[in-house]
PDB file of N, CA and C in Angstrom:
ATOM      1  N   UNK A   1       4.993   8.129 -20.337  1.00  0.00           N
ATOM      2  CA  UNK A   1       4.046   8.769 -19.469  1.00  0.00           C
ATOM      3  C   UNK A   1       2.696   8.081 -19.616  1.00  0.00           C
ATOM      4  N   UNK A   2       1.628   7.740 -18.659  1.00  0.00           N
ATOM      5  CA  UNK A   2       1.011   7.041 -18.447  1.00  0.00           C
ATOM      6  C   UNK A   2      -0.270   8.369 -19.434  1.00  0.00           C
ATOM      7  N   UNK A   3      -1.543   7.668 -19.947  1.00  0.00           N
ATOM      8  CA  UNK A   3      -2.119   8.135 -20.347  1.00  0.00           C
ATOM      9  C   UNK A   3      -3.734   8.410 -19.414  1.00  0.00           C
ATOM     10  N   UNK A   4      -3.450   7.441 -18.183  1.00  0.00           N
ATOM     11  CA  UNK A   4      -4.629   7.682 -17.628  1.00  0.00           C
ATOM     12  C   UNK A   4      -6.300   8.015 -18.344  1.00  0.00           C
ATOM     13  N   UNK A   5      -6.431   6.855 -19.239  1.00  0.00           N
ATOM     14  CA  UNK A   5      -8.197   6.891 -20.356  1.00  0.00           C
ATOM     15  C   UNK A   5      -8.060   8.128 -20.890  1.00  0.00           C
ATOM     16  N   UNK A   6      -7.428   8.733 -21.470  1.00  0.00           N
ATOM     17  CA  UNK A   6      -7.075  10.344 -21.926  1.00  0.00           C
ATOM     18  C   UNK A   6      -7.278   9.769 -23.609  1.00  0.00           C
ATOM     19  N   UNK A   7      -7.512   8.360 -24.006  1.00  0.00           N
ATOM     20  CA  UNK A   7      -6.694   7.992 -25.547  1.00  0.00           C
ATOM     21  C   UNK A   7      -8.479   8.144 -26.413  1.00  0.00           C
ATOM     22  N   UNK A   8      -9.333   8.512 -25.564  1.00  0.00           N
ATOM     23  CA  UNK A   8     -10.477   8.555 -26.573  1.00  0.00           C
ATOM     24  C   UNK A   8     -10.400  10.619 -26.641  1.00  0.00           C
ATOM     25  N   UNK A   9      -9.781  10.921 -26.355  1.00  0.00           N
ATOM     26  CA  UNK A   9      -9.896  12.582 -26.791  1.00  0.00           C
ATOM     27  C   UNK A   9      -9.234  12.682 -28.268  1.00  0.00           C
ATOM     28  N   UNK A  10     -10.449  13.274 -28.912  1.00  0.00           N
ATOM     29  CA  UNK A  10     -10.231  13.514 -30.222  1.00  0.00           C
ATOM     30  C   UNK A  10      -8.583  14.421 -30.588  1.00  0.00           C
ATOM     31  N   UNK A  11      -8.422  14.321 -31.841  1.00  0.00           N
ATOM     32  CA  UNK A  11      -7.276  14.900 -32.337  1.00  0.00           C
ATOM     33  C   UNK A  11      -8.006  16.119 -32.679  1.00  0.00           C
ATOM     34  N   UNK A  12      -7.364  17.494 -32.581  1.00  0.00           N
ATOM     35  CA  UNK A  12      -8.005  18.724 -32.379  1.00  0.00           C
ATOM     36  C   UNK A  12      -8.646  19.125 -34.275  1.00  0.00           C
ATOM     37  N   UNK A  13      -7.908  18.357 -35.303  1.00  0.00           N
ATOM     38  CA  UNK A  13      -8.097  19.032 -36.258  1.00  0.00           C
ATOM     39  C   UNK A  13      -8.840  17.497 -37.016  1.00  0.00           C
ATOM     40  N   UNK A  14     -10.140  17.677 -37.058  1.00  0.00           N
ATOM     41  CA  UNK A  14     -10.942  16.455 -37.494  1.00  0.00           C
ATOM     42  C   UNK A  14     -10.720  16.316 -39.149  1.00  0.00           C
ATOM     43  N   UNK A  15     -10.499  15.140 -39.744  1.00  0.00           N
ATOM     44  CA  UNK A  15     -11.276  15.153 -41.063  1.00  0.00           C
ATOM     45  C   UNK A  15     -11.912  16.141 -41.737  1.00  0.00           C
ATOM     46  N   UNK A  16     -13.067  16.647 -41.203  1.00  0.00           N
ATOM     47  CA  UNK A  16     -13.453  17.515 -42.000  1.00  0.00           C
ATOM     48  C   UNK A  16     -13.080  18.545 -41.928  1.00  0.00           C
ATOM     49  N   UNK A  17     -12.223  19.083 -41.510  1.00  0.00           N
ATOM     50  CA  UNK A  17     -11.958  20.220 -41.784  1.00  0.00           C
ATOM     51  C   UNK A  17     -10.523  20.265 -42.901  1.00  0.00           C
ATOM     52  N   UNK A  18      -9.760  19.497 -42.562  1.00  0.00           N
ATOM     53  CA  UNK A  18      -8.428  19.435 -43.377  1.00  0.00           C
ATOM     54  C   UNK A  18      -8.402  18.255 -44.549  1.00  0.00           C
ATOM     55  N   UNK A  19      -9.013  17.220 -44.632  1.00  0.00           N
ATOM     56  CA  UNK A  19      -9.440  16.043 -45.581  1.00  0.00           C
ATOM     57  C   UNK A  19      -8.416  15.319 -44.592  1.00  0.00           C
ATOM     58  N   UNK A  20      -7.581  15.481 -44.491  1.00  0.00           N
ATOM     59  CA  UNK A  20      -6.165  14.330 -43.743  1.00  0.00           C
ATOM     60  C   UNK A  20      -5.905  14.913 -42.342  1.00  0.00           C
ATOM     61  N   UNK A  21      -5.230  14.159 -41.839  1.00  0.00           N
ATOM     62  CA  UNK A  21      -4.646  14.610 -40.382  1.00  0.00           C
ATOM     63  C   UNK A  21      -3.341  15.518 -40.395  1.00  0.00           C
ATOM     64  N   UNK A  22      -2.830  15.404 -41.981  1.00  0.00           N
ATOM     65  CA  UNK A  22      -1.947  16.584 -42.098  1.00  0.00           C
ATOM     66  C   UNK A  22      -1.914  17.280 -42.511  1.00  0.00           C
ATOM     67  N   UNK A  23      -1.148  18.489 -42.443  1.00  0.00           N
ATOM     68  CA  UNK A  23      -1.081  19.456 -43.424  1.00  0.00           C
ATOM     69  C   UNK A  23      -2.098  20.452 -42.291  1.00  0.00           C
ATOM     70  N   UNK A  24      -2.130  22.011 -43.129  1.00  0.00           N
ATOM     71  CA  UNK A  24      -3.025  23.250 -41.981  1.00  0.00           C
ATOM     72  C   UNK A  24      -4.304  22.950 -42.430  1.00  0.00           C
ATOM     73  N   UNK A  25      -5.579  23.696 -41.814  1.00  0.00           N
ATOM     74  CA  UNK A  25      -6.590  23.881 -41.647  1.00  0.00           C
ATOM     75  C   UNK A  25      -7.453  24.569 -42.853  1.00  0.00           C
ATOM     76  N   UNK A  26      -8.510  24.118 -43.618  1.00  0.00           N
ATOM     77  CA  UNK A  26      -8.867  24.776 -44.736  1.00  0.00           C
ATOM     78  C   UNK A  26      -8.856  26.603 -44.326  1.00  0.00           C
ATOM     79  N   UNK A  27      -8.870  26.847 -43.545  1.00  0.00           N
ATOM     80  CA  UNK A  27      -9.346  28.559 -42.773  1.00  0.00           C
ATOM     81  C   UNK A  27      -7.804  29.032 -42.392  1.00  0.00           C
ATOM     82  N   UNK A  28      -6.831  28.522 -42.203  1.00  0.00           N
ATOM     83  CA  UNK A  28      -5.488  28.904 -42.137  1.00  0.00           C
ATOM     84  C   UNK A  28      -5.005  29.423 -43.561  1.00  0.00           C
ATOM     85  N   UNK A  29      -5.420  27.906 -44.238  1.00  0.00           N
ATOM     86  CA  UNK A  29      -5.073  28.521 -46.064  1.00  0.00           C
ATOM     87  C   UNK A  29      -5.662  29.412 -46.677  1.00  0.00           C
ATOM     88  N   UNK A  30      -6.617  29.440 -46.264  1.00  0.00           N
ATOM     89  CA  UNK A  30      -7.549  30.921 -46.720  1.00  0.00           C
ATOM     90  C   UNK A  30      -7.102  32.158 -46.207  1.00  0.00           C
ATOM     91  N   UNK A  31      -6.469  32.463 -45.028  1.00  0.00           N
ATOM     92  CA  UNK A  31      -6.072  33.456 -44.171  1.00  0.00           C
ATOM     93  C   UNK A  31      -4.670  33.474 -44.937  1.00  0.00           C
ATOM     94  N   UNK A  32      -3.636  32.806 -45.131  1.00  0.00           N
ATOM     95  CA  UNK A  32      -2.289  32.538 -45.548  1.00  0.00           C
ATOM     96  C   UNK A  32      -2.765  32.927 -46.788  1.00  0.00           C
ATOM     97  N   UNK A  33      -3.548  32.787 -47.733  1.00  0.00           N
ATOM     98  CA  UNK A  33      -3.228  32.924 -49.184  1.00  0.00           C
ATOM     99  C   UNK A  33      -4.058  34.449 -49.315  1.00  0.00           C
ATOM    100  N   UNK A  34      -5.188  35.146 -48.520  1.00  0.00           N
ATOM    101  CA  UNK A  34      -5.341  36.423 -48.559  1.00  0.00           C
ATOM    102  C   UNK A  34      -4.177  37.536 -48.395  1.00  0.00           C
ATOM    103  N   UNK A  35      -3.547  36.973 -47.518  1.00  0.00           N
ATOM    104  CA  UNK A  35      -1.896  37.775 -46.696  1.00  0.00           C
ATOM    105  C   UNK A  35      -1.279  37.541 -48.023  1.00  0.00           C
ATOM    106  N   UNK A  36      -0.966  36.640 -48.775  1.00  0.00           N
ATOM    107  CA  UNK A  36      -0.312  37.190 -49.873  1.00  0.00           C
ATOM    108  C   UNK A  36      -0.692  37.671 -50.759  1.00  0.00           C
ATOM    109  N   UNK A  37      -1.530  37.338 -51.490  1.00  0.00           N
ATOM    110  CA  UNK A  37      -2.814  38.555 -52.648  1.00  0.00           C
ATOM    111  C   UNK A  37      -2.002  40.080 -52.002  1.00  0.00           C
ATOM    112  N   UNK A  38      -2.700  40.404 -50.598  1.00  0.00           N
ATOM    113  CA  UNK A  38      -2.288  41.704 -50.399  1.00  0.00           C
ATOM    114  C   UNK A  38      -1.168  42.278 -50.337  1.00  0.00           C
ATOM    115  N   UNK A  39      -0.049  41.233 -50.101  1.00  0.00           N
ATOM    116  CA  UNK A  39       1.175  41.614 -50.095  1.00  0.00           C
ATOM    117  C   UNK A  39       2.203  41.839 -51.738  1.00  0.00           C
ATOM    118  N   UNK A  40       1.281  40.768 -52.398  1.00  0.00           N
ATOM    119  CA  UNK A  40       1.370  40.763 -53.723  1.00  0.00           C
ATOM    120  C   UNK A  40       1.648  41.995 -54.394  1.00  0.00           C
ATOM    121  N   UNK A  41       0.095  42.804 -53.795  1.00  0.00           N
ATOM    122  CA  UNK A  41       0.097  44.445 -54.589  1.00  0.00           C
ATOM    123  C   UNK A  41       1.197  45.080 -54.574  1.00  0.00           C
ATOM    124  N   UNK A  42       2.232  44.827 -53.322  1.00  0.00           N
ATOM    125  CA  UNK A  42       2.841  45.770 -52.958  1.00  0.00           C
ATOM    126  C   UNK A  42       4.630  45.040 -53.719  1.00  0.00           C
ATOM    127  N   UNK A  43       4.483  43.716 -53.236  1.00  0.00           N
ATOM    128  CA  UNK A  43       6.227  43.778 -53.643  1.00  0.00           C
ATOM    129  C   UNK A  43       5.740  41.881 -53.970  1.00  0.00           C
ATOM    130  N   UNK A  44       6.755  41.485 -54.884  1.00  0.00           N
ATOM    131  CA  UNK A  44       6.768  39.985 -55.639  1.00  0.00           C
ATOM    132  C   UNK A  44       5.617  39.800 -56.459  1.00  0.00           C
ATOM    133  N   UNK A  45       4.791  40.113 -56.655  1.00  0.00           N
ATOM    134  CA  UNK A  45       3.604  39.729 -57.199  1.00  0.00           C
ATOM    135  C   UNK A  45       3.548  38.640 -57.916  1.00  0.00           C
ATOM    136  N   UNK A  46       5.061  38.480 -58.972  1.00  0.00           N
ATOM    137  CA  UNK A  46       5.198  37.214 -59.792  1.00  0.00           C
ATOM    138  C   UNK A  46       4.844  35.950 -58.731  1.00  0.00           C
ATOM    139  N   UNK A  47       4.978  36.265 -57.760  1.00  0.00           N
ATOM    140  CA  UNK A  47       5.306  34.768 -56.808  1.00  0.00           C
ATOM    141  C   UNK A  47       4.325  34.795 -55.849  1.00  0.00           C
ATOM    142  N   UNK A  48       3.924  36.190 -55.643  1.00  0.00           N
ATOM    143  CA  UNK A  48       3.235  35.939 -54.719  1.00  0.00           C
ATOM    144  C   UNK A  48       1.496  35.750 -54.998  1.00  0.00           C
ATOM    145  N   UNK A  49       1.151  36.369 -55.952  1.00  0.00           N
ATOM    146  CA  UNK A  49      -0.237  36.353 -56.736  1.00  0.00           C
ATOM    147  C   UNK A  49      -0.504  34.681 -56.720  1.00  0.00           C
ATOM    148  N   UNK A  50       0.673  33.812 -57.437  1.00  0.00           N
ATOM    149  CA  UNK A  50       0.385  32.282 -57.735  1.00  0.00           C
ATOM    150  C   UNK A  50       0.384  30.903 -56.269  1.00  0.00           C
ATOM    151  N   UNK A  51       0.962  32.310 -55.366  1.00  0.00           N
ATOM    152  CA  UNK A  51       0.320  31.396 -54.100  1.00  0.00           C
ATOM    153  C   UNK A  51      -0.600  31.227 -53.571  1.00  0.00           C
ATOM    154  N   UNK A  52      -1.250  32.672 -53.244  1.00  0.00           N
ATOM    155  CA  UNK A  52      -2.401  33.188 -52.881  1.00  0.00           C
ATOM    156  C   UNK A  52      -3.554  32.354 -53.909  1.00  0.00           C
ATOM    157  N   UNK A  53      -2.947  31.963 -55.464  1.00  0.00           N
ATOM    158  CA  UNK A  53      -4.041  31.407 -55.808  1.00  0.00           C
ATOM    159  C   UNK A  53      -3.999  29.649 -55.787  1.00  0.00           C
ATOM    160  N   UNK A  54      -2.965  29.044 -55.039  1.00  0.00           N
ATOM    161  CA  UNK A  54      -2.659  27.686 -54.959  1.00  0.00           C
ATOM    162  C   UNK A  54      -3.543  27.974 -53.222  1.00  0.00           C
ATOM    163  N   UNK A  55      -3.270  28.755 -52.765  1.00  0.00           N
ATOM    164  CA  UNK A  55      -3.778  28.549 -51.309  1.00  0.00           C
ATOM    165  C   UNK A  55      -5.342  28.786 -51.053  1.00  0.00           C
ATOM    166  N   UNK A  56      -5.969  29.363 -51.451  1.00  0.00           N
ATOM    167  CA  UNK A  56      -6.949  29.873 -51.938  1.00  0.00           C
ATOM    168  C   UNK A  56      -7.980  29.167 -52.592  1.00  0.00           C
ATOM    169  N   UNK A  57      -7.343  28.304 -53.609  1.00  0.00           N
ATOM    170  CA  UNK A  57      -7.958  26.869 -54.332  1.00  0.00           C
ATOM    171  C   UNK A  57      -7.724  25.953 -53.023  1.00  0.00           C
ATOM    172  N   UNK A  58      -6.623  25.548 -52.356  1.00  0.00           N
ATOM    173  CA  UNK A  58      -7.039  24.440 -51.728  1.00  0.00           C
ATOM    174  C   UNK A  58      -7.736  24.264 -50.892  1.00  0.00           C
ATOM    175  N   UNK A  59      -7.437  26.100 -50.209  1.00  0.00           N
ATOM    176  CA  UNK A  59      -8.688  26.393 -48.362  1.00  0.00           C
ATOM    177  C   UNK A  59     -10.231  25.982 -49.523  1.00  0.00           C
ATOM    178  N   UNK A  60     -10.630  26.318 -50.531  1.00  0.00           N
ATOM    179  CA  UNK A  60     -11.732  25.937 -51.071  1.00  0.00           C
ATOM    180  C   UNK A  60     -12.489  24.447 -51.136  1.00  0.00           C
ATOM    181  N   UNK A  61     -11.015  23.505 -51.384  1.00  0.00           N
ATOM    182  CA  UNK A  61     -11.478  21.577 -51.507  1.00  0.00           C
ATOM    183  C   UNK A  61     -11.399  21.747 -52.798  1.00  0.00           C
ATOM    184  N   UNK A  62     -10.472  22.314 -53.564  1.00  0.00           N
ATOM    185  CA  UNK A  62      -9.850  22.002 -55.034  1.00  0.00           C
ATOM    186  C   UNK A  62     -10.859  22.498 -56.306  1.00  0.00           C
ATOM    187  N   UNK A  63     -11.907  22.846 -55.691  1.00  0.00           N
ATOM    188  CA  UNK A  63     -13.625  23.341 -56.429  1.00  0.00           C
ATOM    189  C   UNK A  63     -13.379  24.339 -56.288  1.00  0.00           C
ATOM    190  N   UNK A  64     -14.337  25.119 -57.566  1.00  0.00           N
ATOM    191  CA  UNK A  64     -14.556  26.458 -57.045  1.00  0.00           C
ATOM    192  C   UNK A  64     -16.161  26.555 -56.527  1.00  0.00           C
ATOM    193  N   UNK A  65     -15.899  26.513 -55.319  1.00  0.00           N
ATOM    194  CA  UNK A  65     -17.014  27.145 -54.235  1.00  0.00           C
ATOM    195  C   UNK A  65     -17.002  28.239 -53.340  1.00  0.00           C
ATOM    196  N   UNK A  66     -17.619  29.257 -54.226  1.00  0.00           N
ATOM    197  CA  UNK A  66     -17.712  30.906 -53.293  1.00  0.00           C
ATOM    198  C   UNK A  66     -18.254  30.948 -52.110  1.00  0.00           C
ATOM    199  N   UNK A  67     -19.480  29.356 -51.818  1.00  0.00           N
ATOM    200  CA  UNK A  67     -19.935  29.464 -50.701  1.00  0.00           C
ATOM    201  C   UNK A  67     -18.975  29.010 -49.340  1.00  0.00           C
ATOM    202  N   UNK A  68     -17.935  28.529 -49.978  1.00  0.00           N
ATOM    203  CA  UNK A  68     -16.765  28.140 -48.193  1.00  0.00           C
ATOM    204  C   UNK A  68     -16.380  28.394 -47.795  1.00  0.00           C
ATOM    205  N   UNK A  69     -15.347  29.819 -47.828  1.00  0.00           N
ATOM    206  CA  UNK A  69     -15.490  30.873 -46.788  1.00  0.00           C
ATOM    207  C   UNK A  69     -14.940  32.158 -47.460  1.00  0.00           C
ATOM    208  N   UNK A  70     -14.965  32.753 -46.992  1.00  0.00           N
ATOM    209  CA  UNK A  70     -14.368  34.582 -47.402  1.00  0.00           C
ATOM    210  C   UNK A  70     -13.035  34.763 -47.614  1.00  0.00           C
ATOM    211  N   UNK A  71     -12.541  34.120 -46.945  1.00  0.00           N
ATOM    212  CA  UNK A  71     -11.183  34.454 -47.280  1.00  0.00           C
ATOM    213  C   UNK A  71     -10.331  33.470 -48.278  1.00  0.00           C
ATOM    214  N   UNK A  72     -11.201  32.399 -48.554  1.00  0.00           N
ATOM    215  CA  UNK A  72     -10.420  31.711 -49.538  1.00  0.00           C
ATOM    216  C   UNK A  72     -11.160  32.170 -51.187  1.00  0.00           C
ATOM    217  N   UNK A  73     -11.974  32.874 -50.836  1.00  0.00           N
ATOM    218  CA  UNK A  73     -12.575  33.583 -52.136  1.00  0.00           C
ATOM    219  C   UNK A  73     -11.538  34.453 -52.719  1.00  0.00           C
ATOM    220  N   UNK A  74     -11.448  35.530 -51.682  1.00  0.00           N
ATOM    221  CA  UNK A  74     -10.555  36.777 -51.405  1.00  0.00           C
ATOM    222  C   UNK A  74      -9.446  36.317 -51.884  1.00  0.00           C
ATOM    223  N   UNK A  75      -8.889  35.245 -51.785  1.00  0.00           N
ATOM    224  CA  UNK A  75      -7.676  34.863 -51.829  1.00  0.00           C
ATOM    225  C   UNK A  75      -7.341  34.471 -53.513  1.00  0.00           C
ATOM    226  N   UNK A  76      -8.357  33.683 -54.106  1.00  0.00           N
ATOM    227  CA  UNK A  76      -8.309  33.127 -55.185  1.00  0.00           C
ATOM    228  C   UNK A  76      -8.355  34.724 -56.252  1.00  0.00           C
ATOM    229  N   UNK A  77      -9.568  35.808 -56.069  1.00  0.00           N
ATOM    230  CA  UNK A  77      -9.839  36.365 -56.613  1.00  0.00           C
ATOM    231  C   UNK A  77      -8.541  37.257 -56.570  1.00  0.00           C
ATOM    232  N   UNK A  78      -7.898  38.014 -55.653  1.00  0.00           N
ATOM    233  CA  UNK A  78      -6.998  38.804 -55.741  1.00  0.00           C
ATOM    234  C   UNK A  78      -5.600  38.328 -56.309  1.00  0.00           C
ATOM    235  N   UNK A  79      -5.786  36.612 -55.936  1.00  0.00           N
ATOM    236  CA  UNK A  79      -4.209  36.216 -56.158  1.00  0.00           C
ATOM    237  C   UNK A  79      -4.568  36.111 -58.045  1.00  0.00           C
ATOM    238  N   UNK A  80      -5.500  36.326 -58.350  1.00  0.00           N
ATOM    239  CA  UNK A  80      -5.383  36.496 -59.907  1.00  0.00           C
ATOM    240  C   UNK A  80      -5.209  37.100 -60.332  1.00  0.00           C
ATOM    241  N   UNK A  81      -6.185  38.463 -59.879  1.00  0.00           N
ATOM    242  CA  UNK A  81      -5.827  39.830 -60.502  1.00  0.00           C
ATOM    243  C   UNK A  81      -4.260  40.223 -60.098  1.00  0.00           C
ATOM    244  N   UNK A  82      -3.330  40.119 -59.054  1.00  0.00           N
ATOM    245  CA  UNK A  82      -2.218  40.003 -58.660  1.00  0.00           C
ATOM    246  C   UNK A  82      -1.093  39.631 -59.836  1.00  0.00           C
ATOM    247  N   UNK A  83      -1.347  38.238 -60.209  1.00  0.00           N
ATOM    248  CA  UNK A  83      -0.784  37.689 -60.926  1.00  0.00           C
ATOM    249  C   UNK A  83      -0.985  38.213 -62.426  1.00  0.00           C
ATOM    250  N   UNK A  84      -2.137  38.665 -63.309  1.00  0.00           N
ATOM    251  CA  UNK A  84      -2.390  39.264 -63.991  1.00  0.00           C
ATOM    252  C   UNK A  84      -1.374  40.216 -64.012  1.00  0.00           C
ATOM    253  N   UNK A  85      -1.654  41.467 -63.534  1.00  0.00           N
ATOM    254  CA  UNK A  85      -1.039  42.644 -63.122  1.00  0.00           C
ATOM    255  C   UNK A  85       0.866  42.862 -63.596  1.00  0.00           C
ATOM    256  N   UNK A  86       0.967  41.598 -62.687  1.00  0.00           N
ATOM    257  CA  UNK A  86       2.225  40.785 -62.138  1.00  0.00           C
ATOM    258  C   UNK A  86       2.930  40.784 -63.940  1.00  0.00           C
ATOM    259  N   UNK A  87       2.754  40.388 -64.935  1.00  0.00           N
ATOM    260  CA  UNK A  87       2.643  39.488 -66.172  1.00  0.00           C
ATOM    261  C   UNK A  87       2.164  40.816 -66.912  1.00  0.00           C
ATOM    262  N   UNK A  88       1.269  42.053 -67.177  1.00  0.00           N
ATOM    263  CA  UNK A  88       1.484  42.898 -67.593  1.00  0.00           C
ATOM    264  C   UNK A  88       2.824  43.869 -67.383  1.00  0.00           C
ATOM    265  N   UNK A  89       3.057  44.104 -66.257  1.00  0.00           N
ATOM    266  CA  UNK A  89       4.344  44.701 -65.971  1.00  0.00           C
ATOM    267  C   UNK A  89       5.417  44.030 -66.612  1.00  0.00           C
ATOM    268  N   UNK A  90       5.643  42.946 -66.175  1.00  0.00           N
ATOM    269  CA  UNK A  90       6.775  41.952 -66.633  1.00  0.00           C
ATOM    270  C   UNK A  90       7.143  42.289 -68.315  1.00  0.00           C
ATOM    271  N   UNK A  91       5.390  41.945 -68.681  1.00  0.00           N
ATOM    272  CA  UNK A  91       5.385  42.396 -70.584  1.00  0.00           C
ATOM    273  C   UNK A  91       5.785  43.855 -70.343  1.00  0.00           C
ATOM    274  N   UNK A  92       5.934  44.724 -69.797  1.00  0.00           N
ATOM    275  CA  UNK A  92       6.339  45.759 -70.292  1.00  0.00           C
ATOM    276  C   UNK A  92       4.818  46.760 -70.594  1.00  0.00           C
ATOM    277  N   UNK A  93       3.879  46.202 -70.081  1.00  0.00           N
ATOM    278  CA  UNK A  93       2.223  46.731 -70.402  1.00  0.00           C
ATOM    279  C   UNK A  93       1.893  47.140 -69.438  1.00  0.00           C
ATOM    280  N   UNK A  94       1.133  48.941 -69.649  1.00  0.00           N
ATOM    281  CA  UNK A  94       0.671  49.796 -68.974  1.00  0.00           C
ATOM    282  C   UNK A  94      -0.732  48.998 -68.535  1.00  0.00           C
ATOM    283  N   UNK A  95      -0.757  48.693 -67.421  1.00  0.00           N
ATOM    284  CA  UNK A  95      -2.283  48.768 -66.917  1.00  0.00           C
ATOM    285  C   UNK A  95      -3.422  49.691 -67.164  1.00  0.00           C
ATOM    286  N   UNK A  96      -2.874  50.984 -66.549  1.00  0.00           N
ATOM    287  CA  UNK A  96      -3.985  51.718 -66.840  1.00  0.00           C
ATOM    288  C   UNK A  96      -3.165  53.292 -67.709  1.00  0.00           C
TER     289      UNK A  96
END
């Protein structure tokens, strides 16, 4: 199919937002790794707490920077306490 000068339109997901042309969007991983934190509370936590905090670190750029967005904060912070939680039960240890 002919491209008719169409070949200077950018690719929708630039460099800066993802570091590479592959892989999702730093704000997808932040959204994806909050959804599990919360889902965490409820059922897997072993598995799901340590995603939320792999997803969470990366929507961040591998740093911890609270200033890059909300939901990859959200994400890091809950997928810990999650995982915590997660690892008391497992031990057999009353939370509260």
């Amino acid at each position: 199919m002919a491209s008719f000068g169409q070949r200077t339109r950018g690719y929708p997901r630039s460099r800066g937002r993802t570091g590479t042309r592959d892989g999702l969007d730093r704000g997808t991983l932040g959204i994806i790794g909050t959804i599990c934190a919360v889902a965490g509370f409820f059922t897997l936590g072993i598995i799901l707490g340590p995603a939320a905090l792999v997803c969470g670190w990366l929507s961040m750029g591998r740093a911890w920077n609270p200033k890059s967005s909300i939901p990859a904060l959200v994400a890091v912070v809950l997928g810990a306490i999650d995982t915590v939680l997660a690892l008391l039960w497992l031990g057999g240890v009353s939370p509260m």
